[in-house]
C-alpha atoms as a PDB file:
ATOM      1  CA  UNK A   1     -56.023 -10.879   7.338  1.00  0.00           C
ATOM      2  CA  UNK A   2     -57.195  -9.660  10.617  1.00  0.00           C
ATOM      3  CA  UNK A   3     -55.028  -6.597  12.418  1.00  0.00           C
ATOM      4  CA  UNK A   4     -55.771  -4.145  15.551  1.00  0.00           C
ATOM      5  CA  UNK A   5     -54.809  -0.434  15.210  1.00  0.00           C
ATOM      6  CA  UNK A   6     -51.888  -1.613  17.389  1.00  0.00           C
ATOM      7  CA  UNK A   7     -50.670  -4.612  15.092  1.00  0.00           C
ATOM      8  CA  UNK A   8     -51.156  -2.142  12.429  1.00  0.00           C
ATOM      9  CA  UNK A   9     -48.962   0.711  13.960  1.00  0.00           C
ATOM     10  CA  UNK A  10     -46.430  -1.953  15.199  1.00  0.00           C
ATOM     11  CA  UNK A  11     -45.964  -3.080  11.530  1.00  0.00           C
ATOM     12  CA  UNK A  12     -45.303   0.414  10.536  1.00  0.00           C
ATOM     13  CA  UNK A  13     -42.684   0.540  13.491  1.00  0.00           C
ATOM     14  CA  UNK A  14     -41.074  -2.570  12.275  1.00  0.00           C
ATOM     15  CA  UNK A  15     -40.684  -1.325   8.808  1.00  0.00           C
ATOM     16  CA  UNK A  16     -39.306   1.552  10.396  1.00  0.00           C
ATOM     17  CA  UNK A  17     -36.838  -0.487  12.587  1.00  0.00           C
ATOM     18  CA  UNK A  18     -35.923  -2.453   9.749  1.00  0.00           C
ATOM     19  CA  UNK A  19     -34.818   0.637   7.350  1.00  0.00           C
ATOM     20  CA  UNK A  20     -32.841   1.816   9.950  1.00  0.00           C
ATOM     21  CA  UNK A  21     -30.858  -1.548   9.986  1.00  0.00           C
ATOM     22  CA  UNK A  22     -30.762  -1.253   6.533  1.00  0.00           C
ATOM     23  CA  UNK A  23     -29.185   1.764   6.201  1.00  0.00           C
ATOM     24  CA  UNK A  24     -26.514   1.089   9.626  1.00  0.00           C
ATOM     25  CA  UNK A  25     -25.629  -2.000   7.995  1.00  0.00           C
ATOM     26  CA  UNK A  26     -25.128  -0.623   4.512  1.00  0.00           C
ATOM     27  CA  UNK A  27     -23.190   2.566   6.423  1.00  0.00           C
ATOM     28  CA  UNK A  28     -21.121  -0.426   8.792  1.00  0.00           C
ATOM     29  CA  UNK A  29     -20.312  -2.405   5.506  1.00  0.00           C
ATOM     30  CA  UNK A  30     -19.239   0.648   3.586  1.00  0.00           C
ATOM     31  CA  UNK A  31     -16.889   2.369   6.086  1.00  0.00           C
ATOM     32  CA  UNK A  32     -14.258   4.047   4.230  1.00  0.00           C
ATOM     33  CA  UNK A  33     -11.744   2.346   6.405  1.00  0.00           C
ATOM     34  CA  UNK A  34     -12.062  -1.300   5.406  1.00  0.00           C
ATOM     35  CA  UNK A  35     -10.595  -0.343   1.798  1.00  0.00           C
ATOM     36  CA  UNK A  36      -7.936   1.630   3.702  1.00  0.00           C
ATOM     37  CA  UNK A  37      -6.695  -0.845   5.634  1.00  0.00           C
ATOM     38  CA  UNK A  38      -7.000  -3.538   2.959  1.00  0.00           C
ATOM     39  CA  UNK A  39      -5.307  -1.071   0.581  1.00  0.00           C
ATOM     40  CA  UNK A  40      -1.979  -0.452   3.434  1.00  0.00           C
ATOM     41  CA  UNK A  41      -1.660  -4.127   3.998  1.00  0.00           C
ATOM     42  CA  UNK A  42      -1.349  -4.886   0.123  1.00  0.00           C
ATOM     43  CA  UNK A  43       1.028  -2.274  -0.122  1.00  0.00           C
ATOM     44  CA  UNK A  44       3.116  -3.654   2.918  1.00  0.00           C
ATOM     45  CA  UNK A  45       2.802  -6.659   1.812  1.00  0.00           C
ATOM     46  CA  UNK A  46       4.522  -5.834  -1.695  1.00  0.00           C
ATOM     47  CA  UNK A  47       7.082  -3.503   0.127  1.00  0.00           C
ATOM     48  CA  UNK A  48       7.808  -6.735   2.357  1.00  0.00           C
ATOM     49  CA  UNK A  49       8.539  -8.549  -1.025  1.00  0.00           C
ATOM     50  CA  UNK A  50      11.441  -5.306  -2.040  1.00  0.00           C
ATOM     51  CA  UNK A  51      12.443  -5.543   1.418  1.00  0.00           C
ATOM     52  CA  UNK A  52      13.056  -9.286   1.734  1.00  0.00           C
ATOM     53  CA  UNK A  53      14.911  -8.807  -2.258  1.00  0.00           C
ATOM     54  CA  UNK A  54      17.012  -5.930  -0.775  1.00  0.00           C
ATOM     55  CA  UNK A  55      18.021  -8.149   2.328  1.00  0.00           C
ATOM     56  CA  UNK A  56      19.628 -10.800   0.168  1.00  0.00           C
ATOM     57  CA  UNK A  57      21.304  -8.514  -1.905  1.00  0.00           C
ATOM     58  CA  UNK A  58      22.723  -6.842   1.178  1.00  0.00           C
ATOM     59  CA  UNK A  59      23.450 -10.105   2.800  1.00  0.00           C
ATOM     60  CA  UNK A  60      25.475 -11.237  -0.648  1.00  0.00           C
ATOM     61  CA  UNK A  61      27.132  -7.523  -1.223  1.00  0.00           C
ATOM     62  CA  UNK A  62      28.321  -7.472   3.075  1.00  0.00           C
ATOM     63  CA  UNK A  63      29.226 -11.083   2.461  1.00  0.00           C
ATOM     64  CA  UNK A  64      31.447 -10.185  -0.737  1.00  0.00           C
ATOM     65  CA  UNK A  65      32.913  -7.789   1.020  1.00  0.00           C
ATOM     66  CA  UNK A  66      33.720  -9.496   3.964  1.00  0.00           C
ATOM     67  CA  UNK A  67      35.804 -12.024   1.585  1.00  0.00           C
ATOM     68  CA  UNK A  68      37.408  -9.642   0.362  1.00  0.00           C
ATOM     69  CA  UNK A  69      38.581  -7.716   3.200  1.00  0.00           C
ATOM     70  CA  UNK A  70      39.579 -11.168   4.878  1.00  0.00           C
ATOM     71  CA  UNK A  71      41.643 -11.592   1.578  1.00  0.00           C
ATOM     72  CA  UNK A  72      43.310  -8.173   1.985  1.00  0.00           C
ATOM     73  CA  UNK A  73      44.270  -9.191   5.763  1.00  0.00           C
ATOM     74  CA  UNK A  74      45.544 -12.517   4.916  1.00  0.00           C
ATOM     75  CA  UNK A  75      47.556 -10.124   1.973  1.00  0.00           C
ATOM     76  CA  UNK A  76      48.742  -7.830   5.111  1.00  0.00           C
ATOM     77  CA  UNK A  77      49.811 -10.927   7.024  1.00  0.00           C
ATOM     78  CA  UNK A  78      51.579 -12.787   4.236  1.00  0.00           C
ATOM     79  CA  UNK A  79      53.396  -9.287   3.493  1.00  0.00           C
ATOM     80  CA  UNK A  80      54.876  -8.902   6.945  1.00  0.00           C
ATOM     81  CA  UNK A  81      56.264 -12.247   6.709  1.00  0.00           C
ATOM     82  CA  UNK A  82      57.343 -11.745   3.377  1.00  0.00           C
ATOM     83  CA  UNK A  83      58.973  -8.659   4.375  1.00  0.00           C
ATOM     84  CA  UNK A  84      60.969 -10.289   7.470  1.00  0.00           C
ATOM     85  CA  UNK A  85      62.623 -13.400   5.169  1.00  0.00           C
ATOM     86  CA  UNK A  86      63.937 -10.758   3.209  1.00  0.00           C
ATOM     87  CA  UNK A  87      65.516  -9.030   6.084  1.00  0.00           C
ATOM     88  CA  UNK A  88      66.497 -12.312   7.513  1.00  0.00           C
ATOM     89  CA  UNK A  89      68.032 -12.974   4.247  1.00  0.00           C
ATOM     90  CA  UNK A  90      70.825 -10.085   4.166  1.00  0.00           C
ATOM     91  CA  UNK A  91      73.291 -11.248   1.576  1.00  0.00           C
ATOM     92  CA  UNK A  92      71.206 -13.994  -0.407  1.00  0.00           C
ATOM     93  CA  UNK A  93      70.988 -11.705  -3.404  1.00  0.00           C
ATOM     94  CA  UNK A  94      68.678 -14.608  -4.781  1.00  0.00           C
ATOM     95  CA  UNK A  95      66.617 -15.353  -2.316  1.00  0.00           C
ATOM     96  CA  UNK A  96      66.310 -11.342  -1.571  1.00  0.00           C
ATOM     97  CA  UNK A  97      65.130 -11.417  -5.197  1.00  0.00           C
ATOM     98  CA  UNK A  98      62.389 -14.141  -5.373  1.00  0.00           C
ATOM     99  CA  UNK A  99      60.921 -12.395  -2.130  1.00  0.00           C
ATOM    100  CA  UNK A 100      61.248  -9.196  -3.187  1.00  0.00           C
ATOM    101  CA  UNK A 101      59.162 -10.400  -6.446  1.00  0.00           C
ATOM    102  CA  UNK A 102      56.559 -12.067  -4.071  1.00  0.00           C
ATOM    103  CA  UNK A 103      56.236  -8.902  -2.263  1.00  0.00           C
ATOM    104  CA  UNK A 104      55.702  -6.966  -5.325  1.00  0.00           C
ATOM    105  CA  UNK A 105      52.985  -9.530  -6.453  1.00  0.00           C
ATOM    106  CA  UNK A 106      51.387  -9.252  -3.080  1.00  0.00           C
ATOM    107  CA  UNK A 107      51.040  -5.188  -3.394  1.00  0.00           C
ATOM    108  CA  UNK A 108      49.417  -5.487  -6.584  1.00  0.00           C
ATOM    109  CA  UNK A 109      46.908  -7.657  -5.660  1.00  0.00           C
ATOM    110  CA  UNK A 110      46.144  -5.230  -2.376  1.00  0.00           C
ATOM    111  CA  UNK A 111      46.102  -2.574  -5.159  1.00  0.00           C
ATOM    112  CA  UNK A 112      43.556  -4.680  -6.906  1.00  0.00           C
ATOM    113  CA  UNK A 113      41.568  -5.501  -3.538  1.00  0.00           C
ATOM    114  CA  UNK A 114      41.457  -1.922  -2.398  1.00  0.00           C
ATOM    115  CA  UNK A 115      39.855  -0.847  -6.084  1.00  0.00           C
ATOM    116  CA  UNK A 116      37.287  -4.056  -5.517  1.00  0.00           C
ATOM    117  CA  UNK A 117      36.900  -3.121  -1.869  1.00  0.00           C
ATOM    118  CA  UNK A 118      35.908   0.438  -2.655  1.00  0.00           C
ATOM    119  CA  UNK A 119      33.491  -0.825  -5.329  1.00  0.00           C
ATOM    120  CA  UNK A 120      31.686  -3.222  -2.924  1.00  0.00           C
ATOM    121  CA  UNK A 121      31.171  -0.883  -0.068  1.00  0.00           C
ATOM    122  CA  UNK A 122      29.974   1.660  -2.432  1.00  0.00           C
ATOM    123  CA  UNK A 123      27.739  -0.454  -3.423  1.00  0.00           C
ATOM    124  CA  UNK A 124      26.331  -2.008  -0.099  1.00  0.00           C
ATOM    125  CA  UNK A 125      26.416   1.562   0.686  1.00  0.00           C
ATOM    126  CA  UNK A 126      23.861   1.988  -1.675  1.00  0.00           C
ATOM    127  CA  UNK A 127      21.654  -1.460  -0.689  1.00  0.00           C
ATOM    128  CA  UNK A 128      21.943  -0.088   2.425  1.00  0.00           C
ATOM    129  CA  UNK A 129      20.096   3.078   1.630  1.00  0.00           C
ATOM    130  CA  UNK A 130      17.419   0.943  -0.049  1.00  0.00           C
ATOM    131  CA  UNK A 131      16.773  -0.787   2.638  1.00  0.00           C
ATOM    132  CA  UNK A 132      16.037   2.384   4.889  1.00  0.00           C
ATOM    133  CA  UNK A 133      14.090   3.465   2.581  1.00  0.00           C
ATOM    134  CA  UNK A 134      11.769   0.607   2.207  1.00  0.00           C
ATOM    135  CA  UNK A 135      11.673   0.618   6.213  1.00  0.00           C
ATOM    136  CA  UNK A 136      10.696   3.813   6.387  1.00  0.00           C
ATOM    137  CA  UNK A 137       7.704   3.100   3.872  1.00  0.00           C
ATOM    138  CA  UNK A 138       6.839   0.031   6.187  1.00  0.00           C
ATOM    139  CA  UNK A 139       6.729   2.479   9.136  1.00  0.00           C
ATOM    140  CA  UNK A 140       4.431   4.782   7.165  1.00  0.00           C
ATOM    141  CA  UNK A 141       1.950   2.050   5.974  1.00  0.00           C
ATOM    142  CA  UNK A 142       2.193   0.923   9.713  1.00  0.00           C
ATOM    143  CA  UNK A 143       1.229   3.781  11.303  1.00  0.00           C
ATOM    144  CA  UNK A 144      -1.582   3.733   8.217  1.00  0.00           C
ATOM    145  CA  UNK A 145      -2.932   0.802   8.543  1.00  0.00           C
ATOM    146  CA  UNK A 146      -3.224   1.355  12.564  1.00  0.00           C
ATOM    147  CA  UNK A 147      -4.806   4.817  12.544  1.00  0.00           C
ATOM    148  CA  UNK A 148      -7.158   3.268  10.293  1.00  0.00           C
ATOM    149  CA  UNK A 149      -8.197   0.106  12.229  1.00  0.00           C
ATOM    150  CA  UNK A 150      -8.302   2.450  15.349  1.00  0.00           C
ATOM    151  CA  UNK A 151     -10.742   4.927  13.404  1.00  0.00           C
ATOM    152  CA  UNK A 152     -12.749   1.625  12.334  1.00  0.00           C
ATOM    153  CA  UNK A 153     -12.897   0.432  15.367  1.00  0.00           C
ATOM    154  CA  UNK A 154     -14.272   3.485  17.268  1.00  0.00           C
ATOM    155  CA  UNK A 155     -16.864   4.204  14.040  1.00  0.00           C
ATOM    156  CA  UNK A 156     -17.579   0.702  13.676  1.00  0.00           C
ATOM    157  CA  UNK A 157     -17.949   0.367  17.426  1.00  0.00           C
ATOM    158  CA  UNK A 158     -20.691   2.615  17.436  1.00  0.00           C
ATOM    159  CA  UNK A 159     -22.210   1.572  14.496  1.00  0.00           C
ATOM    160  CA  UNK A 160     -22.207  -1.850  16.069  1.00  0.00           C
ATOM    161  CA  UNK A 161     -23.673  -0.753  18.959  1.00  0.00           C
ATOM    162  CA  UNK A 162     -26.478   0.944  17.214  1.00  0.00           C
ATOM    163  CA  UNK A 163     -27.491  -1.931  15.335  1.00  0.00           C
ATOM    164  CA  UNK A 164     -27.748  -4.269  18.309  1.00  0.00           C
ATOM    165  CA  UNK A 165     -29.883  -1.814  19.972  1.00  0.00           C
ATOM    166  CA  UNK A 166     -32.077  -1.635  16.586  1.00  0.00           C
ATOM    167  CA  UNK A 167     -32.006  -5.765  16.464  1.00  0.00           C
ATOM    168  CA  UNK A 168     -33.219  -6.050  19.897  1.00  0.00           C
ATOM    169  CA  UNK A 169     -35.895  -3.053  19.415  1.00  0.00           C
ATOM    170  CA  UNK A 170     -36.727  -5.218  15.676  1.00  0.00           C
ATOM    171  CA  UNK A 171     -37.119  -8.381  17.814  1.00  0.00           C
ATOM    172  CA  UNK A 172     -39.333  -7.018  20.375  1.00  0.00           C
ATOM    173  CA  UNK A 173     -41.505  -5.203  17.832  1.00  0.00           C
ATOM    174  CA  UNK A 174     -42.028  -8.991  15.770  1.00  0.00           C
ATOM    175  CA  UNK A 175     -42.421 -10.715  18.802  1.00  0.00           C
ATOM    176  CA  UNK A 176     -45.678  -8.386  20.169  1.00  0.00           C
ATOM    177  CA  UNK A 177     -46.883  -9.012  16.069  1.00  0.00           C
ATOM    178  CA  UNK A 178     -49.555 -11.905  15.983  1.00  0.00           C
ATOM    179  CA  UNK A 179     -47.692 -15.512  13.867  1.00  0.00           C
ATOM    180  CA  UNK A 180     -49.572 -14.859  10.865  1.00  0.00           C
ATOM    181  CA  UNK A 181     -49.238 -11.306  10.141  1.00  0.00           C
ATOM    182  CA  UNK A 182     -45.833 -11.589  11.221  1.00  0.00           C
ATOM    183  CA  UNK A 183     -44.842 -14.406   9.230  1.00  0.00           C
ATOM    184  CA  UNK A 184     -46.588 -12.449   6.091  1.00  0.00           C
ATOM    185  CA  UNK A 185     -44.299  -9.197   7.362  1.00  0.00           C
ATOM    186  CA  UNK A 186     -40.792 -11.552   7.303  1.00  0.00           C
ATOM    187  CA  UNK A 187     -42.041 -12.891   4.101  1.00  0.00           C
ATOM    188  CA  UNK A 188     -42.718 -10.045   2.028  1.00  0.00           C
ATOM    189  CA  UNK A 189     -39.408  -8.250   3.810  1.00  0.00           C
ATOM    190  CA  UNK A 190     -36.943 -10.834   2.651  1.00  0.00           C
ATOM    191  CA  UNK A 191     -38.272 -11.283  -1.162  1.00  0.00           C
ATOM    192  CA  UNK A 192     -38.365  -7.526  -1.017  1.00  0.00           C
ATOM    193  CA  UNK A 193     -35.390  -6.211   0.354  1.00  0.00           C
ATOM    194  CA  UNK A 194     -36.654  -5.268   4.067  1.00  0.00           C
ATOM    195  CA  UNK A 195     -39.388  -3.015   1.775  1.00  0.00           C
ATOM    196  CA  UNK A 196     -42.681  -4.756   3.473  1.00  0.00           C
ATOM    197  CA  UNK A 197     -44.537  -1.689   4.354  1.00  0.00           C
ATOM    198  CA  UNK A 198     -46.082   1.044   2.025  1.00  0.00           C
ATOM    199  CA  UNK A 199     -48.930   3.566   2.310  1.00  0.00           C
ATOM    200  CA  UNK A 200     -51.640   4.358  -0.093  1.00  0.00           C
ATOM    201  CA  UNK A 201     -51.039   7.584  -2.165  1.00  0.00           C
ATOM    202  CA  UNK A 202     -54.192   8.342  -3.124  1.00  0.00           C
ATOM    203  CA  UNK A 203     -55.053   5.447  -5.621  1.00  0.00           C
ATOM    204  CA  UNK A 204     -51.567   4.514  -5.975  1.00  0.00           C
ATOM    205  CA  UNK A 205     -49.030   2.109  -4.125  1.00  0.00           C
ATOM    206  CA  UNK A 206     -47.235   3.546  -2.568  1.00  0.00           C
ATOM    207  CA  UNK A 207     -44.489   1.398  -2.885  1.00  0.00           C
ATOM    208  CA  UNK A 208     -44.670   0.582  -6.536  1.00  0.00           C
ATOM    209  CA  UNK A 209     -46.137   3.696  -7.408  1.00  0.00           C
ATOM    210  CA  UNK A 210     -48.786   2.152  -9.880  1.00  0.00           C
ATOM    211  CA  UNK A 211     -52.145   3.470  -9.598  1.00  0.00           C
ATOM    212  CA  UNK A 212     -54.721   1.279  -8.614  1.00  0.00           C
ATOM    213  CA  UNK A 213     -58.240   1.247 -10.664  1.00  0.00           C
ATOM    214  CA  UNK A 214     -61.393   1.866  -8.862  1.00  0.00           C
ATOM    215  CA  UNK A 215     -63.041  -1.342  -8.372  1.00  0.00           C
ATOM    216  CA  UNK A 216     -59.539  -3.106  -6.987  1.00  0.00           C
ATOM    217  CA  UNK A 217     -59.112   0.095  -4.851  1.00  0.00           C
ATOM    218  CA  UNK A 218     -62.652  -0.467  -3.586  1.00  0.00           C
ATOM    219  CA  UNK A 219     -62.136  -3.910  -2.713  1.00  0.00           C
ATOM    220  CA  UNK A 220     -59.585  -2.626  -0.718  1.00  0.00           C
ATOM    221  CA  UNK A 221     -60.951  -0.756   1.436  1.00  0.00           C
ATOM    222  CA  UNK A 222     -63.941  -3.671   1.740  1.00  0.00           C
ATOM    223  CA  UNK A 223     -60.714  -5.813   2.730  1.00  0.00           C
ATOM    224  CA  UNK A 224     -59.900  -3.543   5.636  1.00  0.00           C
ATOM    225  CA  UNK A 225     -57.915  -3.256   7.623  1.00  0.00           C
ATOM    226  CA  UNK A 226     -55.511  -5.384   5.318  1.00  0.00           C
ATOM    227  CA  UNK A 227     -55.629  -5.780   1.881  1.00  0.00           C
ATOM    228  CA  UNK A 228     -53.122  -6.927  -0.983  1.00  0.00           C
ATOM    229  CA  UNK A 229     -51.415  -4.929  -3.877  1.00  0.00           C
ATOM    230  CA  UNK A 230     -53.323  -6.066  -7.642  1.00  0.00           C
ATOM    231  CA  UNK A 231     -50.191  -5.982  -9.075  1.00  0.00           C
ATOM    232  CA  UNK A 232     -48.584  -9.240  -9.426  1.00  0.00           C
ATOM    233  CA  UNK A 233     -45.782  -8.441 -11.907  1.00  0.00           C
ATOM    234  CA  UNK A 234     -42.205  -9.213 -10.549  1.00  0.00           C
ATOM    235  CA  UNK A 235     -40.657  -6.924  -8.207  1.00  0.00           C
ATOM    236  CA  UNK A 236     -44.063  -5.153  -7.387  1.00  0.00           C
ATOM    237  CA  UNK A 237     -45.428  -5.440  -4.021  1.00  0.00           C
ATOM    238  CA  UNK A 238     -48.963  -6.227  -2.269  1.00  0.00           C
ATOM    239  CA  UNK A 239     -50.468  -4.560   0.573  1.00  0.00           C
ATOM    240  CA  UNK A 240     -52.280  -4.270   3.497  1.00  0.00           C
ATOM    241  CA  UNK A 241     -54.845  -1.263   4.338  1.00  0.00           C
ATOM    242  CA  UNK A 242     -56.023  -0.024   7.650  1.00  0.00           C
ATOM    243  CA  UNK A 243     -58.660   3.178   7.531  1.00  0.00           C
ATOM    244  CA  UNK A 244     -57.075   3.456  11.339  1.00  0.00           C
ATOM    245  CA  UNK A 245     -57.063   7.314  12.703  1.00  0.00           C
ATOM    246  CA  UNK A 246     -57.865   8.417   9.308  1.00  0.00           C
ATOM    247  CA  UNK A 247     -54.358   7.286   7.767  1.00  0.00           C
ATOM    248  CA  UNK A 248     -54.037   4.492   4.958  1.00  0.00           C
ATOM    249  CA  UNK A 249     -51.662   2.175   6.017  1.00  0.00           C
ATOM    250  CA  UNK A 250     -50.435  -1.320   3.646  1.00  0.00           C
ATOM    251  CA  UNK A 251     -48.217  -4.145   4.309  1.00  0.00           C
ATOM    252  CA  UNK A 252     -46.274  -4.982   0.865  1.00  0.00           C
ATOM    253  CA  UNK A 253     -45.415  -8.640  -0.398  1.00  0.00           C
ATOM    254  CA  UNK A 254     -43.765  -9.134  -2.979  1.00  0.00           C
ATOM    255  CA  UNK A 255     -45.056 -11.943  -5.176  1.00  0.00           C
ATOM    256  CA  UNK A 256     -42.941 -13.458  -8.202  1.00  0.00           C
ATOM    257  CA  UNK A 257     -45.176 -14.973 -11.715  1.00  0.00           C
END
């Protein structure tokens, strides 16, 4: 395949562009911030699941208690009026003594209530602390899971940014390459993992790393200025060689058996 010293120096440029988006991509998907904010919202979202438990126990416990402090009013009530038959009632002895009775009964049960009513509040009392506390942990994840998405969206800003300016710098380097060589380039980099350019290390690949024999390595440089790697085992890659300004230069494909 035919290539100028320019083509050739543009493909090394594009290998170059393309390891840089490599490694900004691989730096944008790793961000440490991702796993923090997916790690704050699965905690809030199991603290929302204790909150919305402690919620209905605090909405039974306040409603218990409500019932039972309307009981102890109605109690309050029924004992005034209790209380005002039997001073309406002067000399009934009987009648003074069925009240009376009634009134007693209605004390105990307030004595009752106000053991039951003590109980409950102590005990929304403690719901109640629950509660704050699991709003104060939902305040804390908040704040967590914000300073985070603000930190990932200033780093990842940037990294976005850079990796535009790479993509259009990629673009313009592939669109200057001629079809063919270019196509061969976009080839090789997606079976290889963006790794489409190596250069010669002596008799070696520089990309594989496995030393070429003499009479391939001569063909080579009969081939210039591109040429193709001799080894076709899986993963290994093929290149192209330029003698250009005294530097070896080889565009790796890789080939699969």
């Amino acid at each position: 395949m035919q290539a100028t010293p320019e083509d050739i120096s543009n493909l090394i440029k594009l290998q170059q562009a393309d390891m840089a988006l490599i490694k900004a991509r691989k730096q944008f998907d790793e961000l440490p911030q991702r796993e923090q904010i997916r790690a704050a919202r699965a905690k809030r979202e199991e603290v929302l699941k204790k909150k919305a438990q402690a919620d209905e126990l605090r909405a039974k416990a306040a409603a218990a208690l409500k019932k039972l402090e309307d009981e102890d009013a109605s109690l309050v009530e029924k004992q005034h009026q209790v209380q005002q038959l039997i001073d309406e009632a002067k000399g009934d002895y009987r009648n003074v003594e069925s009240r009376t009775k009634e009134l007693n009964g209605i004390a105990n049960r307030r004595g009752t209530l106000e053991e039951e009513l003590v109980a409950k509040a102590e005990e929304l009392e403690k719901i109640e602390a629950v509660v704050a506390q699991v709003e104060r942990a939902l305040e804390v994840l908040r704040d967590q899971e914000e300073k985070a998405t603000a930190s990932f969206q200033k780093e990842g800003g940037a990294l976005k940014a850079a990796l535009m300016q790479l993509e259009g710098e990629r673009a313009a380097l592939a669109a200057v390459l001629p079809g063919e060589l270019a196509d061969a380039y976009e080839r090789t980099a997606k079976h290889c993992g963006g790794v489409a350019v190596a250069i010669l290390n002596g008799s070696a690949c520089g990309a594989c790393r496995v030393p070429i024999d003499a009479g391939r390595l001569a063909a080579i440089k009969r081939e210039a200025p591109l040429s193709t790697c001799p080894h076709f085992l899986p993963g290994h890659l093929v290149f192209f060689w330029s003698p250009f300004s005294g530097a070896c230069f080889f565009k790796a494909w890789c080939q699969r058996m």
